[in-house]
PDB file of N, CA and C in Angstrom:
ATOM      1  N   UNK A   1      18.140 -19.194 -18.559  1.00  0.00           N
ATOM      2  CA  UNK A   1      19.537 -19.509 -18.362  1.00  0.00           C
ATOM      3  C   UNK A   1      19.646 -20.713 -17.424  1.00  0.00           C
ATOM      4  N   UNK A   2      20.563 -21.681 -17.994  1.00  0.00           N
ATOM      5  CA  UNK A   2      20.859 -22.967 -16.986  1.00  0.00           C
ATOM      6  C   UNK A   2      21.822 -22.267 -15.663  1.00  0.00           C
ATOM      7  N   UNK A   3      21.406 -23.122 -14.738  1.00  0.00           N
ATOM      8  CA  UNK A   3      22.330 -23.117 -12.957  1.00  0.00           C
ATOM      9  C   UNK A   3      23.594 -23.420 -14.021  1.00  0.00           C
ATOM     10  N   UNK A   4      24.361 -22.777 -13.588  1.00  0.00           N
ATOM     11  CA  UNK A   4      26.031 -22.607 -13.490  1.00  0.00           C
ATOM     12  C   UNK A   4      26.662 -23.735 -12.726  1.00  0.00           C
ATOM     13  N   UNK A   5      26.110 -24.326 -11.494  1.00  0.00           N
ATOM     14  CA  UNK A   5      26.348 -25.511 -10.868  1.00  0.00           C
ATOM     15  C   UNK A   5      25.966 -27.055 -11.216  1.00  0.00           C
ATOM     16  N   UNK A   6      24.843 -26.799 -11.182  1.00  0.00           N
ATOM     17  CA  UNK A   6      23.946 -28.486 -11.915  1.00  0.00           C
ATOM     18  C   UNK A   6      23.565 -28.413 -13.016  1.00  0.00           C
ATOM     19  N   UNK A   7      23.248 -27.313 -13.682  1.00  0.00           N
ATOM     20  CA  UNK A   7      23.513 -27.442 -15.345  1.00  0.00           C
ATOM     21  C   UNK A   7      22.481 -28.224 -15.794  1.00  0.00           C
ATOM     22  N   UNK A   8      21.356 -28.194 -14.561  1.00  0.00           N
ATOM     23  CA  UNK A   8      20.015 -28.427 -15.237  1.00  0.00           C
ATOM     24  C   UNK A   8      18.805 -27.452 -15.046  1.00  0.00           C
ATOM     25  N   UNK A   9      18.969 -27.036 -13.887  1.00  0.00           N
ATOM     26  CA  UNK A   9      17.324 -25.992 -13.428  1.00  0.00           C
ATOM     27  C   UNK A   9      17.415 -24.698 -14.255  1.00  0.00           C
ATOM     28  N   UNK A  10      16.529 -24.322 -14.129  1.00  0.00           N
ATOM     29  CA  UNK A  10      16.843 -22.937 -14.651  1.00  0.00           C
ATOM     30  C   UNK A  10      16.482 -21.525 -13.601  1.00  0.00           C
ATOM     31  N   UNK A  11      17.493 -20.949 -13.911  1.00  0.00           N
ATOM     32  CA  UNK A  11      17.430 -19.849 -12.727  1.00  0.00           C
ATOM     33  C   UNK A  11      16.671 -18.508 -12.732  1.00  0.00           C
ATOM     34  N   UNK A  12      15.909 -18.160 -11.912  1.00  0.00           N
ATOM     35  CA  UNK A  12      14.774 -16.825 -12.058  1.00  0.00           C
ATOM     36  C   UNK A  12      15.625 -16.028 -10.991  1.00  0.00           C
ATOM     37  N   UNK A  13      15.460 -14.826 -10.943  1.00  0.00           N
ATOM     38  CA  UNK A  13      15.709 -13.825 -10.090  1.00  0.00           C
ATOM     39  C   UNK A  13      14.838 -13.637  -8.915  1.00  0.00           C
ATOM     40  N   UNK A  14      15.819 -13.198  -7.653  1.00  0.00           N
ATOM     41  CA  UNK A  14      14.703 -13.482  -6.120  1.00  0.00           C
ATOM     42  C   UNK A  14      15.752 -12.686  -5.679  1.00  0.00           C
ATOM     43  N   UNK A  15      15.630 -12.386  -4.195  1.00  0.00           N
ATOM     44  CA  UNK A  15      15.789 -11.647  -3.100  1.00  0.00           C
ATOM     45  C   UNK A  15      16.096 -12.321  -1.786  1.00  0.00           C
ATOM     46  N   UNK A  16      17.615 -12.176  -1.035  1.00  0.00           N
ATOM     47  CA  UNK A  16      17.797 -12.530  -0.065  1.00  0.00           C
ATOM     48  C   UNK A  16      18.454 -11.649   0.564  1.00  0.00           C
ATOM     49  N   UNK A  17      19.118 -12.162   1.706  1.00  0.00           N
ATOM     50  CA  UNK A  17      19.442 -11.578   2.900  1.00  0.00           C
ATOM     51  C   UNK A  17      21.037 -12.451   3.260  1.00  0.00           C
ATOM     52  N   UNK A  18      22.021 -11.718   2.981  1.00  0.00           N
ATOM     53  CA  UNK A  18      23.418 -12.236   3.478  1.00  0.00           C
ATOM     54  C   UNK A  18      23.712 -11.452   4.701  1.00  0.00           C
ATOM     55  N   UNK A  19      24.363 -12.745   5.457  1.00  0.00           N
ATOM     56  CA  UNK A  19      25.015 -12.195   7.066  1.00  0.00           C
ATOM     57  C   UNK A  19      26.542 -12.492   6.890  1.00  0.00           C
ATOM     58  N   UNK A  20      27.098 -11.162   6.463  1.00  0.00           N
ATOM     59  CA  UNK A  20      28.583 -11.258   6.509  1.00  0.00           C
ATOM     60  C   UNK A  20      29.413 -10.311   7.341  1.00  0.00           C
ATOM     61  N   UNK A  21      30.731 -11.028   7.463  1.00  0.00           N
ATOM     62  CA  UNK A  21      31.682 -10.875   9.081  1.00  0.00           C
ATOM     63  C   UNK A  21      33.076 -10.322   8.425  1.00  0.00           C
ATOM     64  N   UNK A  22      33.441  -9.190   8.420  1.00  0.00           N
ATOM     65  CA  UNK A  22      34.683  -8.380   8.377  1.00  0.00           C
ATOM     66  C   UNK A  22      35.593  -7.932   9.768  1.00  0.00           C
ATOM     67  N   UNK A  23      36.336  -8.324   9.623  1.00  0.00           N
ATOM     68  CA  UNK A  23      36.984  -7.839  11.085  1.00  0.00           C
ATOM     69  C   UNK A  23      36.305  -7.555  12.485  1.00  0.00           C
ATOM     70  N   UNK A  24      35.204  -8.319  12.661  1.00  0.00           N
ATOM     71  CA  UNK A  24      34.769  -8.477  13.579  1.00  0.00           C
ATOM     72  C   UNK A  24      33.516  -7.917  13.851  1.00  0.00           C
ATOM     73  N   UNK A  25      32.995  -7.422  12.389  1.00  0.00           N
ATOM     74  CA  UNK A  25      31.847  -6.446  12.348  1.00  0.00           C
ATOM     75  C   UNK A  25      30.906  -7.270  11.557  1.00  0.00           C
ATOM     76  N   UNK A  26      29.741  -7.670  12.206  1.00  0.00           N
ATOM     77  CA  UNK A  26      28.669  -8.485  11.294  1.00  0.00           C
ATOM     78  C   UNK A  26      27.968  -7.172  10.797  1.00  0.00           C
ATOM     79  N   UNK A  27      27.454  -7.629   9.802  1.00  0.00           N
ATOM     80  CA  UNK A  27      26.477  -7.072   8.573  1.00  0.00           C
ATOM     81  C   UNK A  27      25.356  -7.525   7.756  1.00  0.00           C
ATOM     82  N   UNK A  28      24.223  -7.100   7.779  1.00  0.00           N
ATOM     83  CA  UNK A  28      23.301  -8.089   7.307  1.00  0.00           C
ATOM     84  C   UNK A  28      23.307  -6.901   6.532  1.00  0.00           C
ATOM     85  N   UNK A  29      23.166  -7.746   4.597  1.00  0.00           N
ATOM     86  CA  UNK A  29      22.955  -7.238   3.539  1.00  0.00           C
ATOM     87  C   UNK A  29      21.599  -7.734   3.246  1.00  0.00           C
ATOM     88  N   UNK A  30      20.417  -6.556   2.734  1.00  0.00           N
ATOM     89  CA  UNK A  30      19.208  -7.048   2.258  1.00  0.00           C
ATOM     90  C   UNK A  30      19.092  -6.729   1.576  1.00  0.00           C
ATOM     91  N   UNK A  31      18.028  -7.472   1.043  1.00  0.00           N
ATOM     92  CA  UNK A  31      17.661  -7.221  -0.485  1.00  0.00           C
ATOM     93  C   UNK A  31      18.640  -7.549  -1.887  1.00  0.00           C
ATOM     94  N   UNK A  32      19.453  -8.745  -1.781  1.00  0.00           N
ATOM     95  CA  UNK A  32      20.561  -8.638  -2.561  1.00  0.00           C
ATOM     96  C   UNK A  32      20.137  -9.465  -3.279  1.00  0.00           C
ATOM     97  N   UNK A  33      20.063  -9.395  -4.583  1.00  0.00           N
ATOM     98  CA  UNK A  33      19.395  -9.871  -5.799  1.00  0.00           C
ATOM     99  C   UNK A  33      20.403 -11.659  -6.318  1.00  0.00           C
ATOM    100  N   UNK A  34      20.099 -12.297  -6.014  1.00  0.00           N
ATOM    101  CA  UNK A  34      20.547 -13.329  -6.503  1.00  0.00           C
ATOM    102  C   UNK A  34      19.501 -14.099  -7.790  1.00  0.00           C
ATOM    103  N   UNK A  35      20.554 -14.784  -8.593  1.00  0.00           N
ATOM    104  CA  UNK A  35      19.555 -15.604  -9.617  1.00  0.00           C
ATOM    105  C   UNK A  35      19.742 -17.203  -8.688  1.00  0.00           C
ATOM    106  N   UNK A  36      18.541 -17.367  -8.692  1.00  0.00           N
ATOM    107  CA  UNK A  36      18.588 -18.573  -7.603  1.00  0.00           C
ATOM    108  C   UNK A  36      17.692 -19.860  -9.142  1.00  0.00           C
ATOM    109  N   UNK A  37      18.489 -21.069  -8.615  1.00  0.00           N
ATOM    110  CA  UNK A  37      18.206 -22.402  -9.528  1.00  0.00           C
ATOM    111  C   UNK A  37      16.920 -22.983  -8.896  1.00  0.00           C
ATOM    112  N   UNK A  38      16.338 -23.124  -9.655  1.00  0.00           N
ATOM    113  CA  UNK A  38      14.915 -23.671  -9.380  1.00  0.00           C
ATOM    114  C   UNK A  38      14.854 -25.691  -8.826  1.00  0.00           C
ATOM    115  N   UNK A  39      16.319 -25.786  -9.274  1.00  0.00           N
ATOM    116  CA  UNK A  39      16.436 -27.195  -9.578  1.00  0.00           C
ATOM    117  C   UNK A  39      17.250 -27.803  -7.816  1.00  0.00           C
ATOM    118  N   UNK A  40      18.072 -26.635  -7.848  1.00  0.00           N
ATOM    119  CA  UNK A  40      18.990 -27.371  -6.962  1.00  0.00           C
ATOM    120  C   UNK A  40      19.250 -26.521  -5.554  1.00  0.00           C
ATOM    121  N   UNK A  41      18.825 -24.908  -6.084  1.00  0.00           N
ATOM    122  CA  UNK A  41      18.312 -24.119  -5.041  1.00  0.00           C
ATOM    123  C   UNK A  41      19.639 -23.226  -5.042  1.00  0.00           C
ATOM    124  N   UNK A  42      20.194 -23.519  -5.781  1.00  0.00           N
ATOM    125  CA  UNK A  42      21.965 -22.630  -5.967  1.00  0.00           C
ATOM    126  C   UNK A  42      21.913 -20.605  -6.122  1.00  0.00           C
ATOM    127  N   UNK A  43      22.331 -20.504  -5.224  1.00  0.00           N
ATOM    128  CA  UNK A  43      21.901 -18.812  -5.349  1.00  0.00           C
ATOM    129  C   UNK A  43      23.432 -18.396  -5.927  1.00  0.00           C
ATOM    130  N   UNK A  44      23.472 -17.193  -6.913  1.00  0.00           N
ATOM    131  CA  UNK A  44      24.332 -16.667  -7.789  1.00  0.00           C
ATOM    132  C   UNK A  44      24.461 -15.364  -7.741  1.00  0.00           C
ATOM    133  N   UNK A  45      25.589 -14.752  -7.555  1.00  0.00           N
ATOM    134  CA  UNK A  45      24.738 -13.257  -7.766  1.00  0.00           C
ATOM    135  C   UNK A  45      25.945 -12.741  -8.880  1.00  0.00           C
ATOM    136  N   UNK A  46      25.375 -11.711  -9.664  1.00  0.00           N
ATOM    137  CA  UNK A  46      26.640 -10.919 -10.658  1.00  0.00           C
ATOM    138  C   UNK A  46      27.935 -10.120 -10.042  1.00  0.00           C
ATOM    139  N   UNK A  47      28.793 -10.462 -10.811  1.00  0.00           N
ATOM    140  CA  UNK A  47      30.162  -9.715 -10.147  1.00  0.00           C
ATOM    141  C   UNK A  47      29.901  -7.875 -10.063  1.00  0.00           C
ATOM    142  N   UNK A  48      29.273  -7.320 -10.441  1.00  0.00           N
ATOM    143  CA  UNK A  48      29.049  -6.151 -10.014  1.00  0.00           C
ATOM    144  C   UNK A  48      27.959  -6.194  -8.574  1.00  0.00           C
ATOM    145  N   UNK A  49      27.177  -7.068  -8.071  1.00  0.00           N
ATOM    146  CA  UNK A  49      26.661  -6.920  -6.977  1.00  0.00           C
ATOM    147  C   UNK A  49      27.502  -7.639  -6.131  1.00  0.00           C
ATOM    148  N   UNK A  50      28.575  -8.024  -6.073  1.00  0.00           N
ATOM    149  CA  UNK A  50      29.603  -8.609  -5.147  1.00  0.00           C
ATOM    150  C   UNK A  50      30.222  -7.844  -4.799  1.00  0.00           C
ATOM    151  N   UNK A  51      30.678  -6.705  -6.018  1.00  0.00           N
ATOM    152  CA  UNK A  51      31.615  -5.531  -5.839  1.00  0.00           C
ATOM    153  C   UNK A  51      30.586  -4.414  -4.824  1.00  0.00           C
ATOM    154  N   UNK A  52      29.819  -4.152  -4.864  1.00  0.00           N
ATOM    155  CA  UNK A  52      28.940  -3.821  -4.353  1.00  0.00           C
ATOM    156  C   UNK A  52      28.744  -4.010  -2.649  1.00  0.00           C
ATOM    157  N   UNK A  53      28.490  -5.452  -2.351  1.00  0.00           N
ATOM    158  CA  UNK A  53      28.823  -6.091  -1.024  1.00  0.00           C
ATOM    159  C   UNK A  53      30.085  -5.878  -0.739  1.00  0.00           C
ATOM    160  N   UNK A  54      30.992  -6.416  -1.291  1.00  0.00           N
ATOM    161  CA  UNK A  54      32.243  -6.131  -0.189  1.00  0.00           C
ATOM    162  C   UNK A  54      32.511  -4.433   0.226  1.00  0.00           C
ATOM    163  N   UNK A  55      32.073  -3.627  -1.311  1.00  0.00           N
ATOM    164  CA  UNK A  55      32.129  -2.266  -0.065  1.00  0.00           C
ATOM    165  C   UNK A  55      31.496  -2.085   0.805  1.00  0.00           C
ATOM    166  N   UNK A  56      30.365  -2.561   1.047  1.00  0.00           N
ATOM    167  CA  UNK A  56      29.383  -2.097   2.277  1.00  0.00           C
ATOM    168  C   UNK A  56      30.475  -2.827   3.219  1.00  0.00           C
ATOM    169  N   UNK A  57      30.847  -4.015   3.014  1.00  0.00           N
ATOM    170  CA  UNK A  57      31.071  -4.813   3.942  1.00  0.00           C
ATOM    171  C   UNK A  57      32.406  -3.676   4.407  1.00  0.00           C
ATOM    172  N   UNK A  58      33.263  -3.500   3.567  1.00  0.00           N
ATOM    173  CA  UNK A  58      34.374  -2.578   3.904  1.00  0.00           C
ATOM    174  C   UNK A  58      33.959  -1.755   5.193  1.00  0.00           C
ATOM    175  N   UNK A  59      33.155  -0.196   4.260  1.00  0.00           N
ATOM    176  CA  UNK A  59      32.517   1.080   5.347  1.00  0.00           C
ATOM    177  C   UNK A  59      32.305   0.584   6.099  1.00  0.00           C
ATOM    178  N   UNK A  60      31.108  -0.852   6.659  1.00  0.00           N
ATOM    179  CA  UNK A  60      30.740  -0.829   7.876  1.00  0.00           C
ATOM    180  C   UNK A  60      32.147  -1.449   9.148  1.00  0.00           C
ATOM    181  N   UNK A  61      33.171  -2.007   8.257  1.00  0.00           N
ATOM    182  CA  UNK A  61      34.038  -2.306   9.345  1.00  0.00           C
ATOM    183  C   UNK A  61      34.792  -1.304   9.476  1.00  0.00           C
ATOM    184  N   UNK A  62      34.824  -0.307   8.692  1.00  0.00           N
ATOM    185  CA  UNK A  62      36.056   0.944   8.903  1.00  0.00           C
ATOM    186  C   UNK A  62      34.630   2.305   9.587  1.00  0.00           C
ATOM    187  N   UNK A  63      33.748   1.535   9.767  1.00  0.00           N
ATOM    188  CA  UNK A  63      32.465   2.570  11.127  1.00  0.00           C
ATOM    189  C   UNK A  63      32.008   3.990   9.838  1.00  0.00           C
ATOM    190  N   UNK A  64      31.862   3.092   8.736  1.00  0.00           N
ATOM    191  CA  UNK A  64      31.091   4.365   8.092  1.00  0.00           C
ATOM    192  C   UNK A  64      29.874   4.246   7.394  1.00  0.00           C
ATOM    193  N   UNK A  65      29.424   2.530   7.709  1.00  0.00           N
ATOM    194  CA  UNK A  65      27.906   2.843   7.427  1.00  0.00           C
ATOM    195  C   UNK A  65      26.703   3.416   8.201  1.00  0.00           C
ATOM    196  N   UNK A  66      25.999   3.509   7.414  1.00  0.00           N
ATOM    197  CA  UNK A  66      24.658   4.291   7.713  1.00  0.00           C
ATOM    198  C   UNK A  66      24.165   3.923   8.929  1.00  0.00           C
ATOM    199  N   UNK A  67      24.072   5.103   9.626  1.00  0.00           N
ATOM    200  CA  UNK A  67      23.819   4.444  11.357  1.00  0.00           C
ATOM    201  C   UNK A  67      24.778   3.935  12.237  1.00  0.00           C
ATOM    202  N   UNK A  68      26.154   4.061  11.782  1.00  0.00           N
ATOM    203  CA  UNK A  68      27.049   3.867  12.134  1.00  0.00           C
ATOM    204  C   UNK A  68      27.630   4.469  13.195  1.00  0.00           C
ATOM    205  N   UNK A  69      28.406   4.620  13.881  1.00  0.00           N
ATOM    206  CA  UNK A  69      28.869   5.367  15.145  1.00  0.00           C
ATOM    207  C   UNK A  69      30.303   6.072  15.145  1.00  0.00           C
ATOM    208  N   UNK A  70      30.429   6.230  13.539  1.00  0.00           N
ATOM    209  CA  UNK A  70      31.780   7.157  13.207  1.00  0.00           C
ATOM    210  C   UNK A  70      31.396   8.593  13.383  1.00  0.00           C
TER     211      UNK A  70
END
């Protein structure tokens, strides 16, 4: 599959690490599967693993993730 952005590399599946900020609550998401462009370095991820992130991101600002102090 061509990058969605530069519409030349072609994109393989890999593994990163997002640091995201909800109401004042940082969150590091791991392991989140992006198709990353070989060409231009463009990371992508599917609308079901977005849906995915923003709930974590949700629970942990409303104190109900794992290890959390709710």
């Amino acid at each position: 599959m061509k990058c969605p952005v530069c519409n030349v590399g072609q994109v393989q599946p890999g593994k990163t690490t997002l640091t995201l900020e909800n109401d004042g609550v940082k969150l590091d998401v791991q392991g989140v599967p992006p198709m990353i462009c070989a060409n231009c370095g463009q990371e992508t991820v599917s609308e079901e693993v977005k849906a995915k992130i923003l709930k974590a991101v949700q629970e942990a600002s409303a104190g109900n993730a794992p290890g959390g102090n709710a």
